[in-house]
Each structure stands twice: as C-alpha cells, then as structure tokens.
C-alpha atoms as a PDB file:
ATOM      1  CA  UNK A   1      47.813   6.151 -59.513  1.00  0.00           C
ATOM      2  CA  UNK A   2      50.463   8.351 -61.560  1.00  0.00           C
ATOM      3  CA  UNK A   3      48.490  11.475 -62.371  1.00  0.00           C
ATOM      4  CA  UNK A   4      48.747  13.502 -66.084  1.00  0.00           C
ATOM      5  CA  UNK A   5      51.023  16.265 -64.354  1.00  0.00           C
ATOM      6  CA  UNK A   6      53.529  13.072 -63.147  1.00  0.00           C
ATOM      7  CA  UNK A   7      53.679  11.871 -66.012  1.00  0.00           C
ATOM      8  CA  UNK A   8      54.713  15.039 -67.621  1.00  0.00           C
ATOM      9  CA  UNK A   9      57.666  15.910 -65.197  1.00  0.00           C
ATOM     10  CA  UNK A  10      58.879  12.674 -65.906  1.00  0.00           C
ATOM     11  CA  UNK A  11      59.177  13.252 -70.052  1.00  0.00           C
ATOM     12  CA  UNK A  12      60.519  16.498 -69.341  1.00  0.00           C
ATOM     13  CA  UNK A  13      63.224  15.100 -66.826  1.00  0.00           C
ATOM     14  CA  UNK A  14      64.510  12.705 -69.688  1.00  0.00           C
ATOM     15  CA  UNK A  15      64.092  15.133 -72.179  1.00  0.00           C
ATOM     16  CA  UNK A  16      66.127  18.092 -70.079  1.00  0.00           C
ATOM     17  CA  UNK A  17      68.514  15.016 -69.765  1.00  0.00           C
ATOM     18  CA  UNK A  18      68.897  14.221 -73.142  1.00  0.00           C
ATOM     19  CA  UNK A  19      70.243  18.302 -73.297  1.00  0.00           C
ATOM     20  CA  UNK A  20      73.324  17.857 -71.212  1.00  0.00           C
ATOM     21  CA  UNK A  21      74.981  15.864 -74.204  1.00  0.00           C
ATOM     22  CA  UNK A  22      74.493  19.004 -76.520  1.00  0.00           C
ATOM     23  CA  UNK A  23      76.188  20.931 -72.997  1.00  0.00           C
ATOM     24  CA  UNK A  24      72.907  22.593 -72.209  1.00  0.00           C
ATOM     25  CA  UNK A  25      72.200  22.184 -68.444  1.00  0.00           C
ATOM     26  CA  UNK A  26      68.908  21.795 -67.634  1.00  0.00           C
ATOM     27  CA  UNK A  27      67.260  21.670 -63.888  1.00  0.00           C
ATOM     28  CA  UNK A  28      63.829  20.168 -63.333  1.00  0.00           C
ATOM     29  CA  UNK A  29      61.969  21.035 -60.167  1.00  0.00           C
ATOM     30  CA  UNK A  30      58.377  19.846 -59.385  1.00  0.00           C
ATOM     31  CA  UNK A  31      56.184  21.349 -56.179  1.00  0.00           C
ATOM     32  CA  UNK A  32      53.701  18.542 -56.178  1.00  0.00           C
ATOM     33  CA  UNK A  33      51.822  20.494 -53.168  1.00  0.00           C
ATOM     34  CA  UNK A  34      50.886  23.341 -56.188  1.00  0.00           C
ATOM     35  CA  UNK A  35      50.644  21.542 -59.044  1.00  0.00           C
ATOM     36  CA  UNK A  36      53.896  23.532 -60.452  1.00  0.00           C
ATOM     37  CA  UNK A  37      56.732  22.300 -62.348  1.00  0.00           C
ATOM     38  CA  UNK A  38      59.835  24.946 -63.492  1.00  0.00           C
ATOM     39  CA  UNK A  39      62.648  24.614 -65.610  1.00  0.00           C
ATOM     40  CA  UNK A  40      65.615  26.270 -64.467  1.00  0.00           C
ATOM     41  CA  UNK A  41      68.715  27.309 -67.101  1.00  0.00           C
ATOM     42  CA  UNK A  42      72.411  26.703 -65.694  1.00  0.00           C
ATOM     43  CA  UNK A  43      72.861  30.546 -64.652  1.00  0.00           C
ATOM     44  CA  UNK A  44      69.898  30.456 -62.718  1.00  0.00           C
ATOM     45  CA  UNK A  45      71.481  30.430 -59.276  1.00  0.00           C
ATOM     46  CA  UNK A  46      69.488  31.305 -56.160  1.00  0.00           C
ATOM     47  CA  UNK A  47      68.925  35.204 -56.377  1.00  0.00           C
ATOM     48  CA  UNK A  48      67.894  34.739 -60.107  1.00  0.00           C
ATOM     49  CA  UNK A  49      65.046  32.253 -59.232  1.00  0.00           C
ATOM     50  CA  UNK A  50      64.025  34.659 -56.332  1.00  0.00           C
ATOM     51  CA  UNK A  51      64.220  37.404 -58.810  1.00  0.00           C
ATOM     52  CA  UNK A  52      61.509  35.582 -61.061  1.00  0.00           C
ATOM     53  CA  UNK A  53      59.639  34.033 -57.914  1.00  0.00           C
ATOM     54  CA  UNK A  54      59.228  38.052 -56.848  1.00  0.00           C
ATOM     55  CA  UNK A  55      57.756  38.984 -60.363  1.00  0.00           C
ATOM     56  CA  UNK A  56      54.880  35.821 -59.848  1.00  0.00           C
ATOM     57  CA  UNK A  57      54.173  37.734 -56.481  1.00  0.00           C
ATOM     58  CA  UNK A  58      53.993  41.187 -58.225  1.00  0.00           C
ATOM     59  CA  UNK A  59      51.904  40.060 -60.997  1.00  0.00           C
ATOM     60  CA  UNK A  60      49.402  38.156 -57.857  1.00  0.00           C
ATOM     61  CA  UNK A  61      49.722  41.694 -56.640  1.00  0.00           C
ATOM     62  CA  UNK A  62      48.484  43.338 -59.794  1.00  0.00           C
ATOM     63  CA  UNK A  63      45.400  41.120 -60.272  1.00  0.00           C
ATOM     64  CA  UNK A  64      44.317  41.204 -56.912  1.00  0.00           C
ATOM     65  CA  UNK A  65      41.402  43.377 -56.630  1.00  0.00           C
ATOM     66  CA  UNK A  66      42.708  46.427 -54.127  1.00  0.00           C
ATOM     67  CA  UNK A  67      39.711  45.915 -51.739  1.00  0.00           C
ATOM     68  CA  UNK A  68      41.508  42.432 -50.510  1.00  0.00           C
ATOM     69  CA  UNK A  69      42.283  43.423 -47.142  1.00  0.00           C
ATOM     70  CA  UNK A  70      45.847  41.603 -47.643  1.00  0.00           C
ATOM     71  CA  UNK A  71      46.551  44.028 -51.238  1.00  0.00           C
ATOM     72  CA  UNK A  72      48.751  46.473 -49.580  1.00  0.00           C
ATOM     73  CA  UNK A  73      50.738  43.875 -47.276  1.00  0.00           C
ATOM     74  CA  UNK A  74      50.755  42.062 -50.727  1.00  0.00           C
ATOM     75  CA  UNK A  75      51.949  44.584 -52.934  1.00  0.00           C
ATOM     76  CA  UNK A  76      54.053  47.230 -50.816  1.00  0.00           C
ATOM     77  CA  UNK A  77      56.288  44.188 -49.798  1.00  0.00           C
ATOM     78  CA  UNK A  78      56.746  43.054 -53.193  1.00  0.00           C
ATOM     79  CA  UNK A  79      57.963  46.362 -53.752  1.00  0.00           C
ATOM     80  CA  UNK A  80      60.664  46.393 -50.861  1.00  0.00           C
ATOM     81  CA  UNK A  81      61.886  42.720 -52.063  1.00  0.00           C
ATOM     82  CA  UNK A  82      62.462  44.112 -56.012  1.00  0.00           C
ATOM     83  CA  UNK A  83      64.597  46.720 -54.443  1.00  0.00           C
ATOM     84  CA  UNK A  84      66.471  44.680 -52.210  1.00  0.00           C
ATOM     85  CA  UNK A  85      67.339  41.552 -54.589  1.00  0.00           C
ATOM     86  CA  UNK A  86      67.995  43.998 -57.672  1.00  0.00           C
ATOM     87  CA  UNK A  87      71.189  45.306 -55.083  1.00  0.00           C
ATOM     88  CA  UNK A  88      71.445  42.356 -53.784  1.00  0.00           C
ATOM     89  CA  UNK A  89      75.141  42.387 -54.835  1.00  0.00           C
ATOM     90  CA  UNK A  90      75.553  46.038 -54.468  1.00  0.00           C
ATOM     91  CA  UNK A  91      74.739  48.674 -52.390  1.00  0.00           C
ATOM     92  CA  UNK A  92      71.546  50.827 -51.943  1.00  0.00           C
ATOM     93  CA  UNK A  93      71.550  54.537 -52.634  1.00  0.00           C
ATOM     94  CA  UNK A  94      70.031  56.824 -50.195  1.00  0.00           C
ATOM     95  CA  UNK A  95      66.919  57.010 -52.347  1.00  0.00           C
ATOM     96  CA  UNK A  96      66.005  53.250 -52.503  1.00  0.00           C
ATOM     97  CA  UNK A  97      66.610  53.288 -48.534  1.00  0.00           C
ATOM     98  CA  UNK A  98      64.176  56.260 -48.170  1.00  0.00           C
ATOM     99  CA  UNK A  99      61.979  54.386 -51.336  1.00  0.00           C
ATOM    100  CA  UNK A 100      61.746  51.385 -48.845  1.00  0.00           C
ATOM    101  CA  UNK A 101      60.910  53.245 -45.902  1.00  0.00           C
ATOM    102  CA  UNK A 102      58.537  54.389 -47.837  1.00  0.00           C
ATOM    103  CA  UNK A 103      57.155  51.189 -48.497  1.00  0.00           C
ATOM    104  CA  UNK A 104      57.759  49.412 -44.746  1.00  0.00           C
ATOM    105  CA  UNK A 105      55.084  52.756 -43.245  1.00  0.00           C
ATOM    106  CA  UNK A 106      52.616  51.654 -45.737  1.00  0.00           C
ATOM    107  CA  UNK A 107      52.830  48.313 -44.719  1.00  0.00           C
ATOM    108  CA  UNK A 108      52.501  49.409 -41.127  1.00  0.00           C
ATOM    109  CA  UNK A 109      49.807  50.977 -42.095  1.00  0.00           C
ATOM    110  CA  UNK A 110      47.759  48.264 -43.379  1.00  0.00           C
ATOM    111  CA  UNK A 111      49.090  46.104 -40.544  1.00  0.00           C
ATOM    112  CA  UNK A 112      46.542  48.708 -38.077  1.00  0.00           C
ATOM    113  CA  UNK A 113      44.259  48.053 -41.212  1.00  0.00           C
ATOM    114  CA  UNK A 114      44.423  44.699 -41.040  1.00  0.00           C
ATOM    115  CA  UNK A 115      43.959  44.381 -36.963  1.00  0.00           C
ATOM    116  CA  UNK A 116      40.974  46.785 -37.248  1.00  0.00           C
ATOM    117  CA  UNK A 117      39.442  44.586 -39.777  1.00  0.00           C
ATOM    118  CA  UNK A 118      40.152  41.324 -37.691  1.00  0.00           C
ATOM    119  CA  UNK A 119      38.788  43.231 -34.163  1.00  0.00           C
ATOM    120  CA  UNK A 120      35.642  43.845 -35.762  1.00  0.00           C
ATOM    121  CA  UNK A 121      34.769  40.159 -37.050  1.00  0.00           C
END
C-alpha cells in the first residue's frame, strides 16, 4: 500500500520536473526511514546541505531540555561542526582553534559525565 507521504514525493518529483523547462533545477530527496522529504536548489552542493543539516541539529540542541544526559555531547559538538564547515574553504584563525578546544574539553567533560551516569545504572 502507497502511503499519503509516497504519494506526495511523487507530485513533487513531477512538479520539481516540470521546473527544469523554466531552467530551475530542482533535486528531490526522500529518507523513507524518517518520514522526511527535502528539496534541494541547484547551488546546494554538499557543504551547503551539511550547513543546513547542522542548523536541524542546533535547533534539536536548543529544545532539548539541558538535564538530557546527551545535551552537552549534543550541543558543544554542534558548536565545533558550525565552526568547522563555515571555514570549510578557508582557514581557521587562532581564536576559532582555541573556540573549539574550547568546545572538544566540554565534550570530554560530559563524556566522564556520561560514563558516571552509565556506571551507576
């Protein structure tokens, strides 16, 4: 049985389609696991997607209550990945380095957090 959400990706397949003869390029991806379908513009090549999948694991970050025991993992790594794909095609200045060291001891950290946690259970 096709479900709603297949149904769906197939309209907006044709319809992205129908876009290429007005010279709009349109990609149509589906992760059937989640339940997630994205539309992706011509320009967005590899470190733009990753750029946008990064702010999705920020904003998970954000709503997660900070008592999860898997917040600061979350968010502190978030953190180092924004730094590292916004210079992705540069280089990083002295602060960001010392801005993601930063970041890498909190994760270690909440790693001895973590282990406690899991020692105890």
């Amino acid at each position: 049985m096709v479900d709603d959400l297949e149904n769906f990706y197939e309209a907006l397949t044709e319809l992205a389609n129908s876009f290429e003869k007005k010279n709009l390029t349109l990609r149509v991806h589906r992760d059937s696991e989640r339940d997630i379908v994205k539309i992706y513009g011509k320009q967005a090549g590899a470190l733009n997607r990753a750029k946008s999948a990064i702010e999705d694991i920020a904003e998970l970050a954000y709503g997660t209550a900070e008592h999860h025991p898997y917040w600061n993992l979350l968010y502190d790594g978030s953190q180092i990945l924004k730094i590292v794909l916004e210079k992705w095609n540069g280089d990083l200045t002295r602060e960001e380095l010392s801005e993601i060291q930063w970041y890498a001891d909190k994760i270690k950290d909440s790693l001895g957090n973590v282990t406690e946690e899991n020692r105890h259970e």
